[in-house]
C-alpha atoms as a PDB file:
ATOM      1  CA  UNK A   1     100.033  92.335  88.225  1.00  0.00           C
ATOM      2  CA  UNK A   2      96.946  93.974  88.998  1.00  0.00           C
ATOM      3  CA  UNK A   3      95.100  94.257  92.094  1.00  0.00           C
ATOM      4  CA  UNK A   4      91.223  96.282  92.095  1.00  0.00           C
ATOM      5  CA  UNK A   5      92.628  97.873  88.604  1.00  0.00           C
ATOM      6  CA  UNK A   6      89.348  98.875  87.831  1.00  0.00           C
ATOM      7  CA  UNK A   7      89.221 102.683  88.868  1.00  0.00           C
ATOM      8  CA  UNK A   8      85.611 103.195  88.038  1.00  0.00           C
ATOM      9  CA  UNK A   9      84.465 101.384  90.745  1.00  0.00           C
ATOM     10  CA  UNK A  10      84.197 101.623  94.422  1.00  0.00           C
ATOM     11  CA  UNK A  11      86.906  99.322  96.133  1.00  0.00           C
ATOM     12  CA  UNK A  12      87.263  98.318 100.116  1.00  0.00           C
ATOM     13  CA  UNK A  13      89.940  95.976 101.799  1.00  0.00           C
ATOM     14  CA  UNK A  14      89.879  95.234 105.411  1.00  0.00           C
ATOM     15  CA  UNK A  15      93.396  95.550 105.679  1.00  0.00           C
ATOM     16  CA  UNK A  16      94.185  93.686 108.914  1.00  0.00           C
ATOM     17  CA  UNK A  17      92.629  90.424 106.966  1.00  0.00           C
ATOM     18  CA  UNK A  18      94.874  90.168 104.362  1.00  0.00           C
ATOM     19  CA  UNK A  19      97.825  87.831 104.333  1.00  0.00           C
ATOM     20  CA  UNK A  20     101.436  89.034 104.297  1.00  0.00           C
ATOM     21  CA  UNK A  21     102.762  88.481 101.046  1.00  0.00           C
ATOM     22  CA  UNK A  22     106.660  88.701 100.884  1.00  0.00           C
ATOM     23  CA  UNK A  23     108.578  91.230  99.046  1.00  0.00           C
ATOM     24  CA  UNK A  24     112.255  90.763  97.422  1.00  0.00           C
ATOM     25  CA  UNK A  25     113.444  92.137 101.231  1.00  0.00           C
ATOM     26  CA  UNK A  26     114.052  89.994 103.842  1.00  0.00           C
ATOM     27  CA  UNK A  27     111.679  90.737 106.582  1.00  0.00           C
ATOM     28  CA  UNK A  28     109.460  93.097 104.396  1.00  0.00           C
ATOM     29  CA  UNK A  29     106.006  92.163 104.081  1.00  0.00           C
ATOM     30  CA  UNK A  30     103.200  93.819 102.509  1.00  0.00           C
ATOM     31  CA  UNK A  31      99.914  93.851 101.796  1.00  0.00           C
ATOM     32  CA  UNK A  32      98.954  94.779  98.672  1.00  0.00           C
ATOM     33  CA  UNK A  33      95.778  97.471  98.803  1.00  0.00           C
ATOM     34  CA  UNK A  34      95.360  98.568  94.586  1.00  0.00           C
ATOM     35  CA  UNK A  35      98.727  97.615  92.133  1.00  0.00           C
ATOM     36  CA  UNK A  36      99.287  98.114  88.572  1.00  0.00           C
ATOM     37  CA  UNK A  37     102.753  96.991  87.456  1.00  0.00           C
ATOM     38  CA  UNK A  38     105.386  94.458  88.601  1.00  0.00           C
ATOM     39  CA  UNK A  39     107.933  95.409  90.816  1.00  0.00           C
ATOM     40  CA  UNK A  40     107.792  98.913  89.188  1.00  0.00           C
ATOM     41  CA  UNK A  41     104.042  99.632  90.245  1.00  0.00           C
ATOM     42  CA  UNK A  42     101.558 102.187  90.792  1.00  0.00           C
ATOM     43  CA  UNK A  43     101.257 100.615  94.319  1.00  0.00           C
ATOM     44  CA  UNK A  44      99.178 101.702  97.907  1.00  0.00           C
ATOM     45  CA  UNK A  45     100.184  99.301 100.013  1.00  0.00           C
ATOM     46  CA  UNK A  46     100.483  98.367 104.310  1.00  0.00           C
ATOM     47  CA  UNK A  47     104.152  97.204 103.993  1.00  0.00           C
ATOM     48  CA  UNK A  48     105.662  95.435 107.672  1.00  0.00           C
ATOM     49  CA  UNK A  49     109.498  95.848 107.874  1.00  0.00           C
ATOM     50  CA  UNK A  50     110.630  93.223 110.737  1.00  0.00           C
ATOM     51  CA  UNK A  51     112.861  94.403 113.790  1.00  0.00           C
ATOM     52  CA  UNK A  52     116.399  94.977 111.841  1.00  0.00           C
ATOM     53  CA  UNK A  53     115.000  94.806 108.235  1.00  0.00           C
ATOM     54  CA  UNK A  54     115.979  97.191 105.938  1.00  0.00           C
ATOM     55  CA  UNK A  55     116.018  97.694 102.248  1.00  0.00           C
ATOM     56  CA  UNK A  56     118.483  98.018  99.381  1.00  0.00           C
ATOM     57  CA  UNK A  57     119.211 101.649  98.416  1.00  0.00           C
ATOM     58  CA  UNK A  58     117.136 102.855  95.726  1.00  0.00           C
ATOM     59  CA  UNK A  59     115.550 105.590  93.979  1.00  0.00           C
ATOM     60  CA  UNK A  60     111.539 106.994  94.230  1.00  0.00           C
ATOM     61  CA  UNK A  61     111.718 107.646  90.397  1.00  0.00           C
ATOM     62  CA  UNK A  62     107.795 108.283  90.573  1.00  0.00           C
ATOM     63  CA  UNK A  63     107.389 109.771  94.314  1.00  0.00           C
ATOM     64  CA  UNK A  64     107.006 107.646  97.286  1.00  0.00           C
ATOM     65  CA  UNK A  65     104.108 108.655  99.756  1.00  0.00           C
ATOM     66  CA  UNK A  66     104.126 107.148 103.524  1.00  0.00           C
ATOM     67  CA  UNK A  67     102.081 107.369 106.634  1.00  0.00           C
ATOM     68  CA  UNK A  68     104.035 105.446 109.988  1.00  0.00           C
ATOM     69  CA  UNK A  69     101.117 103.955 111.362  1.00  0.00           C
ATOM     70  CA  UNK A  70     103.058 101.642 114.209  1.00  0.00           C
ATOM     71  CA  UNK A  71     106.768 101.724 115.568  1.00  0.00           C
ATOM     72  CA  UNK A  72     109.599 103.992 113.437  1.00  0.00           C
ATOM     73  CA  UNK A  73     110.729 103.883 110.170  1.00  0.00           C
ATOM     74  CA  UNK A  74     114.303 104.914 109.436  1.00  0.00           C
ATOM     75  CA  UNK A  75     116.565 106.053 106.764  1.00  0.00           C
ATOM     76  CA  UNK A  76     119.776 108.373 106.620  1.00  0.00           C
ATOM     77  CA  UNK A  77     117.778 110.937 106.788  1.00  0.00           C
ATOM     78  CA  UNK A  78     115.549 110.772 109.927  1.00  0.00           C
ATOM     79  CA  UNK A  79     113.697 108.382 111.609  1.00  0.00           C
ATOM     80  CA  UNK A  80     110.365 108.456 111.670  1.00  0.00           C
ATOM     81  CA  UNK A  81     107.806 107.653 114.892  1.00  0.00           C
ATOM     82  CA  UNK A  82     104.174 106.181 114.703  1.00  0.00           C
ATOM     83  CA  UNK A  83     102.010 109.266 113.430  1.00  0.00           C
ATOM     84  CA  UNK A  84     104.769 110.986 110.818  1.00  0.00           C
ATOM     85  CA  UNK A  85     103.792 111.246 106.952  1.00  0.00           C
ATOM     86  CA  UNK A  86     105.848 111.594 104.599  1.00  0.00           C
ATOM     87  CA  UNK A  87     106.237 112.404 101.272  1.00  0.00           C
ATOM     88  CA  UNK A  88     109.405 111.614  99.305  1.00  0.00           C
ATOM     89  CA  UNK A  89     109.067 113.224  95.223  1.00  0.00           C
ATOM     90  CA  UNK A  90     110.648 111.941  92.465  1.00  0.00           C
ATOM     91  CA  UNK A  91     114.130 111.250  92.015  1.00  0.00           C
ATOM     92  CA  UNK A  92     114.482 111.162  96.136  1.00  0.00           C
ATOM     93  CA  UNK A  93     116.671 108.421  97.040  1.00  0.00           C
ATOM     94  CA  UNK A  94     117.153 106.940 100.327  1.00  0.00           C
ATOM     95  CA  UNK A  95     117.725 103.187 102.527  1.00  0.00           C
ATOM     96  CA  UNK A  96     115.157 102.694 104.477  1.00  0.00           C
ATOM     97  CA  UNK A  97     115.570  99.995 107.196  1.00  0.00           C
ATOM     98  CA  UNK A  98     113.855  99.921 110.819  1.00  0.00           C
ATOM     99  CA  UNK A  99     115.858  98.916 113.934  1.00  0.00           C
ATOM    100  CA  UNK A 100     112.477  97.789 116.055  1.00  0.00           C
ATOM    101  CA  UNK A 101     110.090  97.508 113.236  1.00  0.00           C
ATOM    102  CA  UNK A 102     107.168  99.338 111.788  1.00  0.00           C
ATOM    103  CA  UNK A 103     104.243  98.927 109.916  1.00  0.00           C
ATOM    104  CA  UNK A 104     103.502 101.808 107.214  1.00  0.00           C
ATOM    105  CA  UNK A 105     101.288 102.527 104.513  1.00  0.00           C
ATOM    106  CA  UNK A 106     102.744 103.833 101.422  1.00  0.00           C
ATOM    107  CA  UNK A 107     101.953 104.465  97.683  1.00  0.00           C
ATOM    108  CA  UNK A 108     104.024 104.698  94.897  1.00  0.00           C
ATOM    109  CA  UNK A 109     104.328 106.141  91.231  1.00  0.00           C
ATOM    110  CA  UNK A 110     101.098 108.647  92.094  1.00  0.00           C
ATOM    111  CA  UNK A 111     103.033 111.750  92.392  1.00  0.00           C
ATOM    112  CA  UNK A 112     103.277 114.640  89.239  1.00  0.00           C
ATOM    113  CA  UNK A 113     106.795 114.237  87.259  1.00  0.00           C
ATOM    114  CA  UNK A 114     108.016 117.663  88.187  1.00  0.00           C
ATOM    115  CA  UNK A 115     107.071 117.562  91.644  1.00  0.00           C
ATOM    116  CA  UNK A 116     110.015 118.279  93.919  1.00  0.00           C
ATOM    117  CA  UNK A 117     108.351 118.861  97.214  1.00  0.00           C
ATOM    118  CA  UNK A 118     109.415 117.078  99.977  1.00  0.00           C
ATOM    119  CA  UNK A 119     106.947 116.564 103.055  1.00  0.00           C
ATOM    120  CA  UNK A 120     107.884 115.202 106.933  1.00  0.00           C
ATOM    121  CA  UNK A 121     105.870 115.837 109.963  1.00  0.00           C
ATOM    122  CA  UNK A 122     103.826 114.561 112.519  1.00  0.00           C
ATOM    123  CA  UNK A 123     100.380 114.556 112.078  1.00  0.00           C
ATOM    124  CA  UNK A 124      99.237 115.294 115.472  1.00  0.00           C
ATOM    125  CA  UNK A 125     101.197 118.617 115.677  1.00  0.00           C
ATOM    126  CA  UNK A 126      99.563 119.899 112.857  1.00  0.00           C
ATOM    127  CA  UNK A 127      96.385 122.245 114.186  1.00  0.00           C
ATOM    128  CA  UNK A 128      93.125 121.130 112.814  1.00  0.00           C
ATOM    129  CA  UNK A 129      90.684 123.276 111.145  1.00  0.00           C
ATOM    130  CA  UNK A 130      86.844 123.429 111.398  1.00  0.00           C
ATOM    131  CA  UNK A 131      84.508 121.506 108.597  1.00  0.00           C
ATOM    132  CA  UNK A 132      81.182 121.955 107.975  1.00  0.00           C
ATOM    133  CA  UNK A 133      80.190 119.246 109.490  1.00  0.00           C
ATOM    134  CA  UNK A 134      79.302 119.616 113.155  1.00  0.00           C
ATOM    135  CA  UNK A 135      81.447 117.725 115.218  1.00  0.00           C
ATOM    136  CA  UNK A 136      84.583 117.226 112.503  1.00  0.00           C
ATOM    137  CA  UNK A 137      87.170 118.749 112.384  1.00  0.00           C
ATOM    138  CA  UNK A 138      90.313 118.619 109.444  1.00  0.00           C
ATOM    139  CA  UNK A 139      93.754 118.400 109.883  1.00  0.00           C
ATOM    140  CA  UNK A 140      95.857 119.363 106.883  1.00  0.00           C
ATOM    141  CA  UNK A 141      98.420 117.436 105.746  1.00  0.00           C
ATOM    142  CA  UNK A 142      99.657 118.428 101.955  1.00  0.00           C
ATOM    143  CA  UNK A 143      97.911 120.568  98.903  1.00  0.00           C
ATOM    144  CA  UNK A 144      98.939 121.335  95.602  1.00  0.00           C
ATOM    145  CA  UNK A 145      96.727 121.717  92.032  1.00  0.00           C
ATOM    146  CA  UNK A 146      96.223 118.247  91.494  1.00  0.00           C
ATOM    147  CA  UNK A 147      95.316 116.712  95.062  1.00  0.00           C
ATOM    148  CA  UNK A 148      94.689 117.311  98.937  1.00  0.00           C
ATOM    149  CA  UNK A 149      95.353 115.537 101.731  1.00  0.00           C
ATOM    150  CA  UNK A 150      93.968 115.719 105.068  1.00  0.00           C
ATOM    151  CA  UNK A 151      92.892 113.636 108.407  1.00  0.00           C
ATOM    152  CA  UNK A 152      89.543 114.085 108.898  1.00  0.00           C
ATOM    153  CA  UNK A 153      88.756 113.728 113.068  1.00  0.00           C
ATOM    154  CA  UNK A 154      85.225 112.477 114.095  1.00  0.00           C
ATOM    155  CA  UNK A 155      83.964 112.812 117.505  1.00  0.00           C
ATOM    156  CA  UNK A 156      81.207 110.412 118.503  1.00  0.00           C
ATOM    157  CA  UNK A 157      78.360 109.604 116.123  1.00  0.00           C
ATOM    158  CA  UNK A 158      79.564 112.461 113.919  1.00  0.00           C
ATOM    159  CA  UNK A 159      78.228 112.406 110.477  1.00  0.00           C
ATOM    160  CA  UNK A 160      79.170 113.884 107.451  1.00  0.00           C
ATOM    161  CA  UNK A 161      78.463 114.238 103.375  1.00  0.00           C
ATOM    162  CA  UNK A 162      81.105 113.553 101.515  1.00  0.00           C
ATOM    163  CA  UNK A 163      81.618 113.928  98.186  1.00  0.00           C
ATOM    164  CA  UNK A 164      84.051 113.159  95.430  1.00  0.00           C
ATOM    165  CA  UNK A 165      83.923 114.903  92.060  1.00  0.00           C
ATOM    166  CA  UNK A 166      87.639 114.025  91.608  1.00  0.00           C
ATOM    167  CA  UNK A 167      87.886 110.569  93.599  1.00  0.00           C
ATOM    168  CA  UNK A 168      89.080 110.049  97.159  1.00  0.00           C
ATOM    169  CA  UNK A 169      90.785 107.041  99.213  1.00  0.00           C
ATOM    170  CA  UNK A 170      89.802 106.840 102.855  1.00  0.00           C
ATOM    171  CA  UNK A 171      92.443 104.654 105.225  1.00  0.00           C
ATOM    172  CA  UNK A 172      91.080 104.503 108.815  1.00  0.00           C
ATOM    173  CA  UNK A 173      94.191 105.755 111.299  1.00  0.00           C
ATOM    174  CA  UNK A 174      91.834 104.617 114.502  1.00  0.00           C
ATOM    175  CA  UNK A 175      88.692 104.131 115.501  1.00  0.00           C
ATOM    176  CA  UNK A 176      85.221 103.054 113.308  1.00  0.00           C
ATOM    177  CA  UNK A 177      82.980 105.143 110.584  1.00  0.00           C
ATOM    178  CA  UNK A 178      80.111 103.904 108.586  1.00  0.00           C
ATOM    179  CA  UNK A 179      81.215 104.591 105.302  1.00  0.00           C
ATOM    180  CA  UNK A 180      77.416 104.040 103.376  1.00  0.00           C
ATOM    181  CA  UNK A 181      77.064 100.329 103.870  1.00  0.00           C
ATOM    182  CA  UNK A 182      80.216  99.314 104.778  1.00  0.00           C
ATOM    183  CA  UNK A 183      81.797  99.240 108.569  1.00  0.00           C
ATOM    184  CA  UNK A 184      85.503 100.894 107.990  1.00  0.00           C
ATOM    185  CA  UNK A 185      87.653  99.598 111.158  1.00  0.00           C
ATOM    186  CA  UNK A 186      91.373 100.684 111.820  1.00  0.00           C
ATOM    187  CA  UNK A 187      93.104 100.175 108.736  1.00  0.00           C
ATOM    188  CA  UNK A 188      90.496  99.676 106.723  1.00  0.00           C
ATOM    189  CA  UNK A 189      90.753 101.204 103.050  1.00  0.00           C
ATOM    190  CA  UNK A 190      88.629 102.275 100.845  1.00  0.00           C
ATOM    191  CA  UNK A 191      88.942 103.935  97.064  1.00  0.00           C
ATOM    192  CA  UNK A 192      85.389 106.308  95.679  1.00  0.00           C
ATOM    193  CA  UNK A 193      85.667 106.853  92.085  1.00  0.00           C
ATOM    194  CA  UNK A 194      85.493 109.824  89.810  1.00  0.00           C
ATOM    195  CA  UNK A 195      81.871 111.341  91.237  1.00  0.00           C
ATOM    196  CA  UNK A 196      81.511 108.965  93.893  1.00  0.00           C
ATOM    197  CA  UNK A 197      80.006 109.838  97.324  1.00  0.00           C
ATOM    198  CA  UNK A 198      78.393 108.484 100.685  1.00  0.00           C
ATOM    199  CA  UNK A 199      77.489 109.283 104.370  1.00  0.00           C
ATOM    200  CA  UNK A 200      80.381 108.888 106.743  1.00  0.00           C
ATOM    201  CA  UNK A 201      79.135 108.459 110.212  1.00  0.00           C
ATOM    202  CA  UNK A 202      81.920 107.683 113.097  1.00  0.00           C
ATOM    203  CA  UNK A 203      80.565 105.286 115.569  1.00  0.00           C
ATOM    204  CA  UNK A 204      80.606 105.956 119.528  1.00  0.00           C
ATOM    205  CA  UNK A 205      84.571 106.677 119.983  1.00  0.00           C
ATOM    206  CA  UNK A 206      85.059 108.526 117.201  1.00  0.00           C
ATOM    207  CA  UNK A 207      87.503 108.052 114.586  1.00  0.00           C
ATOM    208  CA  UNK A 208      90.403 109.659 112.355  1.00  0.00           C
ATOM    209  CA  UNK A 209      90.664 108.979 108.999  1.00  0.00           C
ATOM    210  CA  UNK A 210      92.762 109.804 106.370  1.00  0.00           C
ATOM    211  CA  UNK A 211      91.591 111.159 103.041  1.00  0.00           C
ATOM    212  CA  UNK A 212      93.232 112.415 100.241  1.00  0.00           C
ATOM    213  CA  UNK A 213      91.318 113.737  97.240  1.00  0.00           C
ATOM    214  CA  UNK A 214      91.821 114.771  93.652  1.00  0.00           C
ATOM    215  CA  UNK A 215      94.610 112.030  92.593  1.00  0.00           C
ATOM    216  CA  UNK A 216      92.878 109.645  91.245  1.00  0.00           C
ATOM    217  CA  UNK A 217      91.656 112.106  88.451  1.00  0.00           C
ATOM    218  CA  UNK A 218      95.076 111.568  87.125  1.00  0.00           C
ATOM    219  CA  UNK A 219      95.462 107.724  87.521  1.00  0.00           C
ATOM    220  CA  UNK A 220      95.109 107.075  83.736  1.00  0.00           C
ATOM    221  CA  UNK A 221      98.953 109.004  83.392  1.00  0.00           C
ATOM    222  CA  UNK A 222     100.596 107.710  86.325  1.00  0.00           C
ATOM    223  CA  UNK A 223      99.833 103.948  84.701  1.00  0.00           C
ATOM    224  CA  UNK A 224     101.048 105.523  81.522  1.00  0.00           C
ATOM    225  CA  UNK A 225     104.578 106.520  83.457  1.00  0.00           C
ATOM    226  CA  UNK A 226     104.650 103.218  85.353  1.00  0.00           C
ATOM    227  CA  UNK A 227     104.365 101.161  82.203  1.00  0.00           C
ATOM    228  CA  UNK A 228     107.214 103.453  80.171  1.00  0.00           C
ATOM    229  CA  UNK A 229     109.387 102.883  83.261  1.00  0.00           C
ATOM    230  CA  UNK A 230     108.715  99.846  83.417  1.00  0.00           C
ATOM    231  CA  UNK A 231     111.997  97.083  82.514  1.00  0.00           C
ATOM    232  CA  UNK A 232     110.284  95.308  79.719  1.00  0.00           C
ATOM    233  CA  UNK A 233     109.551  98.712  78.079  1.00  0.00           C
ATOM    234  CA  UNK A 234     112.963  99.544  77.929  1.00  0.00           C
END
């Protein structure tokens, strides 16, 4: 299956439009963002567990990356409010489920091979740093030699240049920005390609958006490990 496969272009989905599609769970939805691969997939995704839905127990072979964006996500390990990203490497292993429900967005098979770090906090304890554009301000999330990731916070009407020499993929947490011609609203996602870049303006409340740059530069080998892992490769 592929969904906006193409990598060298510029690709937007108003989330909050889409249609749950069902996954082999009962009571797990998703909605599929970019995919490349069956059920093994390099995969972003907004995936909707049901109150008392859980998955089978499994392994992150490529690295399983998740922001909680409403109610908590659990597994034997924690659970996991509204506002907690995550970042499970490969080889982690764990059954998630979610007692109330949650909705979270998560991608899949884009982490390095030998990456072993494992990531869990809350995004709004993190302390923000200044940009250099007036009136936003960063907040940190993850960095290593391939990519960074980071919510950017807009106040009101603040404007910025941004620019992508690597790639970047914007998902709106809250609010509204301007990305170039397009209106981004909460949940709204958006991929730049390889040298891509625009004018993000926030509109009257503000927004927060997370970006993370510098993975995509690597997307040709992460379909190269999806497809070896891949059953009918093996």
């Amino acid at each position: 299956m592929e969904i906006l496969a193409d990598f060298e272009k510029r690709a937007i989905v108003h989330s909050t439009a889409l249609a749950w599609l069902t996954s082999p769970m009962p009571g797990v939805d998703r909605r599929p963002l970019d995919r490349v691969g069956g059920e093994v997939a390099r995969a972003t995704s907004i995936v909707r567990y049901a109150k008392g839905s859980k998955f089978s127990p499994h392994v992150h072979t490529g690295g399983e990356e998740f922001i909680v964006l409403d109610g908590v996500f659990q597994d034997e390990h924690d659970d996991y409010p509204a506002g907690s990203y995550v970042r499970n490497p490969p080889q982690s292993s764990h059954t998630p489920r979610s007692d109330q429900g949650c909705i979270i967005f998560v991608k899949l098979w884009q982490f390095q091979p030998e990456d072993r770090t494992q990531v869990s906090l809350m995004m709004d304890n993190i302390p923000t740093i200044p940009s250099q554009a007036a009136g936003v301000s960063i907040t940190p999330l993850y960095k290593d030699e391939i990519e960074e990731v980071s919510v950017f916070n807009f106040e009101s009407n603040a404007k910025m240049n941004f620019l992508a020499p690597d790639g970047a993929e914007f998902l709106v947490l809250n609010g509204e920005i301007q990305a170039g011609d397009d209106l981004l609203q909460q949940h709204s996602w958006m991929r730049l390609p390889l040298g891509d870049s625009l004018i993000v303006t926030a509109k009257s409340h503000g927004a927060k958006v997370w970006i993370k740059t510098g993975n995509l530069a690597d997307v040709s080998n992460q379909i190269k490990r999806v497809q070896a892992a891949s059953p009918s490769k093996k």
